[in-house]
Structure formats: C-alpha cells, structure tokens
PDB file of N, CA and C in Angstrom:
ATOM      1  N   UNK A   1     -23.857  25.201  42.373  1.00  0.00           N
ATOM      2  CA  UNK A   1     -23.142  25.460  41.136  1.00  0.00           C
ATOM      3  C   UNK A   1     -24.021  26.309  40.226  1.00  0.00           C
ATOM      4  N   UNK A   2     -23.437  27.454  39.347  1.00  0.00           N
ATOM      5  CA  UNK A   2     -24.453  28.047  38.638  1.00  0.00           C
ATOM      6  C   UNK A   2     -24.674  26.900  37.567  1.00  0.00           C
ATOM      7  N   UNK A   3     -25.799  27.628  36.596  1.00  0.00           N
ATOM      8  CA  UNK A   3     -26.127  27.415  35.299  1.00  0.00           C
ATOM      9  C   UNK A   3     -25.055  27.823  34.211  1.00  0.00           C
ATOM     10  N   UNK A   4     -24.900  27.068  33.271  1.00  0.00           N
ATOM     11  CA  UNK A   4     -24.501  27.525  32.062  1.00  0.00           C
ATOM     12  C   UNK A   4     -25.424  26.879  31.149  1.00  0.00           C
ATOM     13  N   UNK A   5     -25.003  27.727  29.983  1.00  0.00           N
ATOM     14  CA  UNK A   5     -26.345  27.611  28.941  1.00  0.00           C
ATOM     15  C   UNK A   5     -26.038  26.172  28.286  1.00  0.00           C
ATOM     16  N   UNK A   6     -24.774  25.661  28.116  1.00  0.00           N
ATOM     17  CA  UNK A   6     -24.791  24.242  27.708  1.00  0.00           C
ATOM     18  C   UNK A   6     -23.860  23.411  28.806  1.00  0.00           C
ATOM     19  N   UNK A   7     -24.700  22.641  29.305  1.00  0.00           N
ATOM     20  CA  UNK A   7     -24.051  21.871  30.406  1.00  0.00           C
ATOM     21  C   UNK A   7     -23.343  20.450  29.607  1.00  0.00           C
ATOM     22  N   UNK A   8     -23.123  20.042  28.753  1.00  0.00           N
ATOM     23  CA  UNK A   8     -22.295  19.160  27.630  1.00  0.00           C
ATOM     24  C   UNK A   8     -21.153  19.895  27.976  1.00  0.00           C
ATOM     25  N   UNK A   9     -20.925  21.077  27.985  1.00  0.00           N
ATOM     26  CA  UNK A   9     -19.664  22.510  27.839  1.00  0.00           C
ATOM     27  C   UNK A   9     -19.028  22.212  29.496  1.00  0.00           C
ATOM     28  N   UNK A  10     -19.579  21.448  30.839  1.00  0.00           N
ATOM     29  CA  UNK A  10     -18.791  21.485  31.256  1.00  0.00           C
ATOM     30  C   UNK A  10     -18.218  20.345  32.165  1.00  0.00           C
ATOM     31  N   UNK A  11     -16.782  20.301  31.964  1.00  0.00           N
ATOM     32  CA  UNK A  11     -15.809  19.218  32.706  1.00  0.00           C
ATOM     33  C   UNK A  11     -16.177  19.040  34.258  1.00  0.00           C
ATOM     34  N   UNK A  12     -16.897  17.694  34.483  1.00  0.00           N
ATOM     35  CA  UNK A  12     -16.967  17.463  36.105  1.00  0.00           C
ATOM     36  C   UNK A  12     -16.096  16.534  36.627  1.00  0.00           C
ATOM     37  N   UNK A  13     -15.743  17.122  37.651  1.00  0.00           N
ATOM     38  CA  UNK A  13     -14.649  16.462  38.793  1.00  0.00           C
ATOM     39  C   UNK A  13     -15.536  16.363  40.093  1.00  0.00           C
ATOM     40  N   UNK A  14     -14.738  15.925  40.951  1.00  0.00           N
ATOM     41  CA  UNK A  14     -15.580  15.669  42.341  1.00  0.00           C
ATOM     42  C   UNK A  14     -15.903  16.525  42.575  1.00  0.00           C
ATOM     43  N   UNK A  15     -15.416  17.697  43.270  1.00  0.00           N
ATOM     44  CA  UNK A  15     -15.987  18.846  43.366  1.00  0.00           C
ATOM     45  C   UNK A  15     -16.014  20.369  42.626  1.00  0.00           C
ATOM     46  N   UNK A  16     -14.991  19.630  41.703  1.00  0.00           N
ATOM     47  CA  UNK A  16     -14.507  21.031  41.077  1.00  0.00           C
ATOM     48  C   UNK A  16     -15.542  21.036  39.285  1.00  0.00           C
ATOM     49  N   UNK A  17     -15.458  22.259  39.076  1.00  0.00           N
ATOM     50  CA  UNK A  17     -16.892  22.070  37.556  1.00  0.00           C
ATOM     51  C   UNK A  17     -16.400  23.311  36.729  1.00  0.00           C
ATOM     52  N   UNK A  18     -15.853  22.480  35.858  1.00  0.00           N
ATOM     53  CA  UNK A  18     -15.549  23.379  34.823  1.00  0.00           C
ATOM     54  C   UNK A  18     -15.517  23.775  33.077  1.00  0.00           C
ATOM     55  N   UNK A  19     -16.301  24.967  33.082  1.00  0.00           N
ATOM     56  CA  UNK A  19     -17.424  25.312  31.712  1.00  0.00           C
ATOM     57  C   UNK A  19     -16.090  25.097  30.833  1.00  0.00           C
ATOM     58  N   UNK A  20     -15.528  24.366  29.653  1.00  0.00           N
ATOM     59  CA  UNK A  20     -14.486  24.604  28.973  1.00  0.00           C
ATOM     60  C   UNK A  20     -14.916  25.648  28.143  1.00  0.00           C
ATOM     61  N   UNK A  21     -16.506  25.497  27.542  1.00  0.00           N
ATOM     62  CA  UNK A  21     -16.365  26.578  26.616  1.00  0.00           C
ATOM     63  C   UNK A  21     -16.116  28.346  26.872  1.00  0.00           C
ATOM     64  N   UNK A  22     -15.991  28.138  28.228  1.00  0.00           N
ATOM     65  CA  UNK A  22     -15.681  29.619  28.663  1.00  0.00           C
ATOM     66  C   UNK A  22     -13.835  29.985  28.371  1.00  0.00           C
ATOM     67  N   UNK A  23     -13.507  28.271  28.862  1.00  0.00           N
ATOM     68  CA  UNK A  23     -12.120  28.456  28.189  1.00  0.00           C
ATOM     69  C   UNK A  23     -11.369  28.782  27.209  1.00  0.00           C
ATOM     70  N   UNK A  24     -12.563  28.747  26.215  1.00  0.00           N
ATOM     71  CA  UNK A  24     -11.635  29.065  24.789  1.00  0.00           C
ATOM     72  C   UNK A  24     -11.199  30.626  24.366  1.00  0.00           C
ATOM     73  N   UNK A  25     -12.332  31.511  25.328  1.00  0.00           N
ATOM     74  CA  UNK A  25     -11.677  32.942  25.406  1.00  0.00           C
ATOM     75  C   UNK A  25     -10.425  33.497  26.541  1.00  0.00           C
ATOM     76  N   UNK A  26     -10.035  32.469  26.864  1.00  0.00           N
ATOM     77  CA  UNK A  26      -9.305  33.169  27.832  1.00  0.00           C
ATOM     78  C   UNK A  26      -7.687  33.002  27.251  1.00  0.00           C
ATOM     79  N   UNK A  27      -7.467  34.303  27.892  1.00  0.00           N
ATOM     80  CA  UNK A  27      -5.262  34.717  26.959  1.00  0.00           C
ATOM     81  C   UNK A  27      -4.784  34.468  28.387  1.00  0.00           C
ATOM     82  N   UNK A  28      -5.252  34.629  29.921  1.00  0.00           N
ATOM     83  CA  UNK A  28      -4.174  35.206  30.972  1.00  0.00           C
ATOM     84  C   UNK A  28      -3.748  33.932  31.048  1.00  0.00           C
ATOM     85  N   UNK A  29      -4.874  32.813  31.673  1.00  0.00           N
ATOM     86  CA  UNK A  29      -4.300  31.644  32.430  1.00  0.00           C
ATOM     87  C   UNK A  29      -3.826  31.739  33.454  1.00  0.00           C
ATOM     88  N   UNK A  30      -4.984  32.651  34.333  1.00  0.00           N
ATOM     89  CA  UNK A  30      -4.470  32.805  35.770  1.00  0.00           C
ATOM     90  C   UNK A  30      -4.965  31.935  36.455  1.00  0.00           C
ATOM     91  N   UNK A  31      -5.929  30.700  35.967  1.00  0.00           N
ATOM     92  CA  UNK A  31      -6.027  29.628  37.237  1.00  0.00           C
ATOM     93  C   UNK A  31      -4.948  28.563  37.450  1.00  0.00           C
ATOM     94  N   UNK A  32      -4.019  28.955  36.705  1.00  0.00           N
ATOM     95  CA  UNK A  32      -2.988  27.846  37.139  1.00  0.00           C
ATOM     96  C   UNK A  32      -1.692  28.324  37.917  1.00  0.00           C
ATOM     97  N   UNK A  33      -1.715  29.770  37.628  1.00  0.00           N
ATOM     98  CA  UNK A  33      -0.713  30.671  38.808  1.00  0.00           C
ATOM     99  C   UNK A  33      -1.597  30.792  40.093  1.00  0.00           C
ATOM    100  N   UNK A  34      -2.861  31.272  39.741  1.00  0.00           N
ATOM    101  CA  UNK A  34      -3.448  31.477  41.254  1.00  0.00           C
ATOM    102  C   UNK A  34      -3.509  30.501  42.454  1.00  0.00           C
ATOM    103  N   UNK A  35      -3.847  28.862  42.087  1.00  0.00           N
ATOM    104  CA  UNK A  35      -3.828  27.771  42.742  1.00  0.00           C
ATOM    105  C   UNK A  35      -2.311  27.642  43.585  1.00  0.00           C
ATOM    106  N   UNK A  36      -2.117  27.623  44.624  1.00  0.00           N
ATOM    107  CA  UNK A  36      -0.945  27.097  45.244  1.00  0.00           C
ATOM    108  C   UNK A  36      -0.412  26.107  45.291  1.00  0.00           C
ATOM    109  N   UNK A  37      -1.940  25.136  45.710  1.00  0.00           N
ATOM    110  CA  UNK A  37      -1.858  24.098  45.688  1.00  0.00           C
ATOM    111  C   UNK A  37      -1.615  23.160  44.147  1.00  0.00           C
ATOM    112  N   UNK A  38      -1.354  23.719  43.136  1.00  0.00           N
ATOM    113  CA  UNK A  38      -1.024  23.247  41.741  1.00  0.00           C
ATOM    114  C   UNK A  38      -2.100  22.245  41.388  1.00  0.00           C
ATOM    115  N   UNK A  39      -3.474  22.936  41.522  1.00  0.00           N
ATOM    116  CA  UNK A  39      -4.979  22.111  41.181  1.00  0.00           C
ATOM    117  C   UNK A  39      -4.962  21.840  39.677  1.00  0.00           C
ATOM    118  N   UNK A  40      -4.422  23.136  38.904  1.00  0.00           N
ATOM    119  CA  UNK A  40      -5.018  23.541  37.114  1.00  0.00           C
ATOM    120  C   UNK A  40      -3.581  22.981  36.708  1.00  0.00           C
ATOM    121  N   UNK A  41      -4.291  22.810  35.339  1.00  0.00           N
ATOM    122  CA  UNK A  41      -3.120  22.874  34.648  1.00  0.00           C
ATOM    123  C   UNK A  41      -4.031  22.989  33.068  1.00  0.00           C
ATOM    124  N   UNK A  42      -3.543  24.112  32.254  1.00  0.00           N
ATOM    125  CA  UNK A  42      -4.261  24.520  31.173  1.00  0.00           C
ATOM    126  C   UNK A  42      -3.502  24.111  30.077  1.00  0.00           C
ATOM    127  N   UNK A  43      -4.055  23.304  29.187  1.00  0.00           N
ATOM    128  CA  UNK A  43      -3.780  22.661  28.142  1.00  0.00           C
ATOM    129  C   UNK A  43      -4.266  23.347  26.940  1.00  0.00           C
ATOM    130  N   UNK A  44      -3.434  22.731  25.087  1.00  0.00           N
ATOM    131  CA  UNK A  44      -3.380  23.993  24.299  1.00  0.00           C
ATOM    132  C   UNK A  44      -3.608  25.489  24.345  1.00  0.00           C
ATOM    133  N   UNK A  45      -2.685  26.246  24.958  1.00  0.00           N
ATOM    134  CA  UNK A  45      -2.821  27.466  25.150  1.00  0.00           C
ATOM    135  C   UNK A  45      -3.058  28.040  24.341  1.00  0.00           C
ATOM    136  N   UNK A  46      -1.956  27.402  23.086  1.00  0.00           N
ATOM    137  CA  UNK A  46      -1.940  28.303  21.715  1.00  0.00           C
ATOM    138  C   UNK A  46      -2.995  28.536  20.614  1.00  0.00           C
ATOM    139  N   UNK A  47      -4.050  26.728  20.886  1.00  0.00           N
ATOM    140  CA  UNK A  47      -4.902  26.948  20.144  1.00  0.00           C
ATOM    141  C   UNK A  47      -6.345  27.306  20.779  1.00  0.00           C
ATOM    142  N   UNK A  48      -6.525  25.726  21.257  1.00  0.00           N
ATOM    143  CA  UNK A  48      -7.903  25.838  22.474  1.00  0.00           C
ATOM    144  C   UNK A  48      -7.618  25.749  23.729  1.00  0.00           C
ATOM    145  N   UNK A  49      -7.609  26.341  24.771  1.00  0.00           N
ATOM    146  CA  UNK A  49      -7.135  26.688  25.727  1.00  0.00           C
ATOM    147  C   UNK A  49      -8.173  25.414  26.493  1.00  0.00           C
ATOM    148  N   UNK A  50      -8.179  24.745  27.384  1.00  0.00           N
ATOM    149  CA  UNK A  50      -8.562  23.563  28.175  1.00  0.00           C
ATOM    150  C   UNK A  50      -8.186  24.135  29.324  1.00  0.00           C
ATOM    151  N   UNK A  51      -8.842  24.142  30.527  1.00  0.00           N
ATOM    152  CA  UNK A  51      -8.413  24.064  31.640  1.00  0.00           C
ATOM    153  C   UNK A  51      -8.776  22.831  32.744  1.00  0.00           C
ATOM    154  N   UNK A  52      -7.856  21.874  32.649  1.00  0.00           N
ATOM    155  CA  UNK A  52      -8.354  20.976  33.909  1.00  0.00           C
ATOM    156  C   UNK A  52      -7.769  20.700  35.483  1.00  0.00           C
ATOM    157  N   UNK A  53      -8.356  19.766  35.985  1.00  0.00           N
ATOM    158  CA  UNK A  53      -7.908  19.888  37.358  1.00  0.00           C
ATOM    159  C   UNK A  53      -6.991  18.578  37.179  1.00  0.00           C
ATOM    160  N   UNK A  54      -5.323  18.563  37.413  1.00  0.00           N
ATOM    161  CA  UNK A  54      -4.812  17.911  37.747  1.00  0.00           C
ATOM    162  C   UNK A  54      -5.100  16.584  38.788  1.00  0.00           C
ATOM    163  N   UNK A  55      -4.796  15.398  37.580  1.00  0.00           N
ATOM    164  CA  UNK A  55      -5.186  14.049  37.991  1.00  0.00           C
ATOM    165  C   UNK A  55      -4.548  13.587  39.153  1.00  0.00           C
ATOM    166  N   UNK A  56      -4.923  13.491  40.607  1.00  0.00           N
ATOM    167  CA  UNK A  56      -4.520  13.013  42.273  1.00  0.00           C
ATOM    168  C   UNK A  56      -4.130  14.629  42.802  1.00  0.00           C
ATOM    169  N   UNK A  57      -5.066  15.651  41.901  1.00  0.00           N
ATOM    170  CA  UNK A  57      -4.290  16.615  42.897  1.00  0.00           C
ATOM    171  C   UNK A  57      -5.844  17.665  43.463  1.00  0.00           C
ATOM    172  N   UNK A  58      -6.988  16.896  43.011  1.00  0.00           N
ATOM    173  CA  UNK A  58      -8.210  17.672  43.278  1.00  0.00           C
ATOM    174  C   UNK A  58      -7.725  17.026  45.190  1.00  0.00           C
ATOM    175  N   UNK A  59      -7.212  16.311  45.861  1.00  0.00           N
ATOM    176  CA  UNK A  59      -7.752  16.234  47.405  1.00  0.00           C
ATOM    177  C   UNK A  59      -7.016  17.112  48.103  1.00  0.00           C
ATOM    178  N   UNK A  60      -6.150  17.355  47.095  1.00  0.00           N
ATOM    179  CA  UNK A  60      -5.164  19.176  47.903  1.00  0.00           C
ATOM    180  C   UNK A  60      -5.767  20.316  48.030  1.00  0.00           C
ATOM    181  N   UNK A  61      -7.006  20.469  47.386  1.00  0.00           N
ATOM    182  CA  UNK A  61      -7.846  21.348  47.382  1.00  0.00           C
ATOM    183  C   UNK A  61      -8.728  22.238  48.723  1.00  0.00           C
ATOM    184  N   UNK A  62      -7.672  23.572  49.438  1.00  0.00           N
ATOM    185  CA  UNK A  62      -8.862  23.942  50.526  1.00  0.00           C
ATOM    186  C   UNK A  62      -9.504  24.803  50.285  1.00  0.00           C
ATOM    187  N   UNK A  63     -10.528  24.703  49.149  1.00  0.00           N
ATOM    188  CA  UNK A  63     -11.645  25.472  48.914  1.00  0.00           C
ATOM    189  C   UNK A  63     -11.640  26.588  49.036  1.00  0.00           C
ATOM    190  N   UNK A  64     -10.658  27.222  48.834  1.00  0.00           N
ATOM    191  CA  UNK A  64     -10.334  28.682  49.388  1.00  0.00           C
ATOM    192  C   UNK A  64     -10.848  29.663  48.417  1.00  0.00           C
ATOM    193  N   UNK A  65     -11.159  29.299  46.996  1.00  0.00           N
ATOM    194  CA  UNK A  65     -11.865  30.188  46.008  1.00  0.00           C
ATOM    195  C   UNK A  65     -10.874  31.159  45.178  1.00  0.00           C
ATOM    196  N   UNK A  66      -9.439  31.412  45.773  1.00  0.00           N
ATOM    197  CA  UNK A  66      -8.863  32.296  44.792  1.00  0.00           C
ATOM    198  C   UNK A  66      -8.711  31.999  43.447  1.00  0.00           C
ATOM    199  N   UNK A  67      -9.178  30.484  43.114  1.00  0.00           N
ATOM    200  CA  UNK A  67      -9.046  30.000  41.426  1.00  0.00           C
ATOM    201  C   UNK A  67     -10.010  30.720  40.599  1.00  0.00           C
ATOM    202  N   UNK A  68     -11.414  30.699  41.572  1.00  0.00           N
ATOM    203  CA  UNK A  68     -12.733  31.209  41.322  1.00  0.00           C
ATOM    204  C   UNK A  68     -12.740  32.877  41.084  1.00  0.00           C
ATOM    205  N   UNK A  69     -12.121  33.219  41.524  1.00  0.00           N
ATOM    206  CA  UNK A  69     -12.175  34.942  41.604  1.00  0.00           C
ATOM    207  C   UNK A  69     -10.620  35.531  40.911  1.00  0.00           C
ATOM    208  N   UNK A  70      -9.692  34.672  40.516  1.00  0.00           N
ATOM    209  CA  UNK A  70      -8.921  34.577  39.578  1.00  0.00           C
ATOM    210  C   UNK A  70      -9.610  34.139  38.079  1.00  0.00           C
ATOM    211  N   UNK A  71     -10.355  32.975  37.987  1.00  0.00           N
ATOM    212  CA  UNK A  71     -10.436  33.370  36.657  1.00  0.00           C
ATOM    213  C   UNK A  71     -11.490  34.484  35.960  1.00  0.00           C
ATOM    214  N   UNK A  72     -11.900  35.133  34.966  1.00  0.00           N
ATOM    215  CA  UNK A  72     -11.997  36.400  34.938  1.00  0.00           C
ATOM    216  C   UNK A  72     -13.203  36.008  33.848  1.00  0.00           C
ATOM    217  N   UNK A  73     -13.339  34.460  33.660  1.00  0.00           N
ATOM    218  CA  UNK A  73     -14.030  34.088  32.719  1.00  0.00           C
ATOM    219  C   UNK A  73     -15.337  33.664  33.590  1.00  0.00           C
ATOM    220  N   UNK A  74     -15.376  33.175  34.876  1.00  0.00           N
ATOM    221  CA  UNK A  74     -16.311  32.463  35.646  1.00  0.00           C
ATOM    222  C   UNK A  74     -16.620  31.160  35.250  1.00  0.00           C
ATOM    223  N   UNK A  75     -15.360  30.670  34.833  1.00  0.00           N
ATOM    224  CA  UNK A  75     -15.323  29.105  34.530  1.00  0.00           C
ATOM    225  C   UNK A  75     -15.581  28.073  34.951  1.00  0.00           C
ATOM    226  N   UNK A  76     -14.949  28.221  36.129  1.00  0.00           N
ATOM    227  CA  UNK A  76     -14.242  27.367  37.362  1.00  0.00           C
ATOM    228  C   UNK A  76     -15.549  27.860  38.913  1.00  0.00           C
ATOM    229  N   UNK A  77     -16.066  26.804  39.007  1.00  0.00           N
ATOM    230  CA  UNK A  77     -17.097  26.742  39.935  1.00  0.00           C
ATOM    231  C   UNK A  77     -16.333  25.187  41.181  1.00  0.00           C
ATOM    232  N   UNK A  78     -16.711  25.998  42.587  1.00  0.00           N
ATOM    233  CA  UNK A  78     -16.462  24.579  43.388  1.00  0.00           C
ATOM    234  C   UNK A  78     -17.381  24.150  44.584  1.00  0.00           C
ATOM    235  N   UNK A  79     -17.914  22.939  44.769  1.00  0.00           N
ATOM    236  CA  UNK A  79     -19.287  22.971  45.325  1.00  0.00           C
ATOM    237  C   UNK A  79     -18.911  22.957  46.855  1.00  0.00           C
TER     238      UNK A  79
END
C-alpha cells in the first residue's frame, strides 16, 4: 500500500484502503461506475464526497484494479 501523508485520512477495510481526504476533491465519481461488482458507493456528493466500500460486498471483489486506475485521485489502494 503506498504512503499518504496522514494515515488518520485513511478508511481501512480488509483489503481495500481508502485516503478519504483525497476524496474531498473529487466531481467524477468514477469508482462507483467503474466497479462491476458494485464495491463503492460514494456518499455526500454534494458536500464532502466519502467514498466507501459497500458493507458484505468487499468478498465480491476480483482484484482486478479498474477502481484503482479509475479513480483519478489515487485514493483507492488494494493489497
């Protein structure tokens, strides 16, 4: 998993790790179209944008990385 400069800043799941504060710049919200498997689901869009991994749906996960190279922020890390 990389570094980020404040690790408080990011949401851990089993395998999935994600910086929120990278979230608060992001307008597209392409990790929740890119996932097939319906992993994300991004919360207050309008104000603070949250991105988490849907609760019983991280074991659908085949590591395939298009969430990772979809988001544009480098948010979303998976070990």
């Amino acid at each position: 998993m990389s570094k980020a400069n404040d690790q408080d800043s990011i949401d851990r799941y089993r395998f999935h790790h994600i910086d929120i504060h990278k979230c608060l710049k992001c307008k597209n919200f392409w990790c929740e179209d890119a996932c097939f498997r319906g992993i994300y689901k991004v919360i207050n869009k309008d104000t603070t944008p949250k991105c988490l991994v849907v609760e019983d749906r991280e074991d659908f996960c085949l590591k395939c990385h298009i969430c990772t190279t979809a988001c544009k922020s480098r948010a979303i890390t998976i070990d």
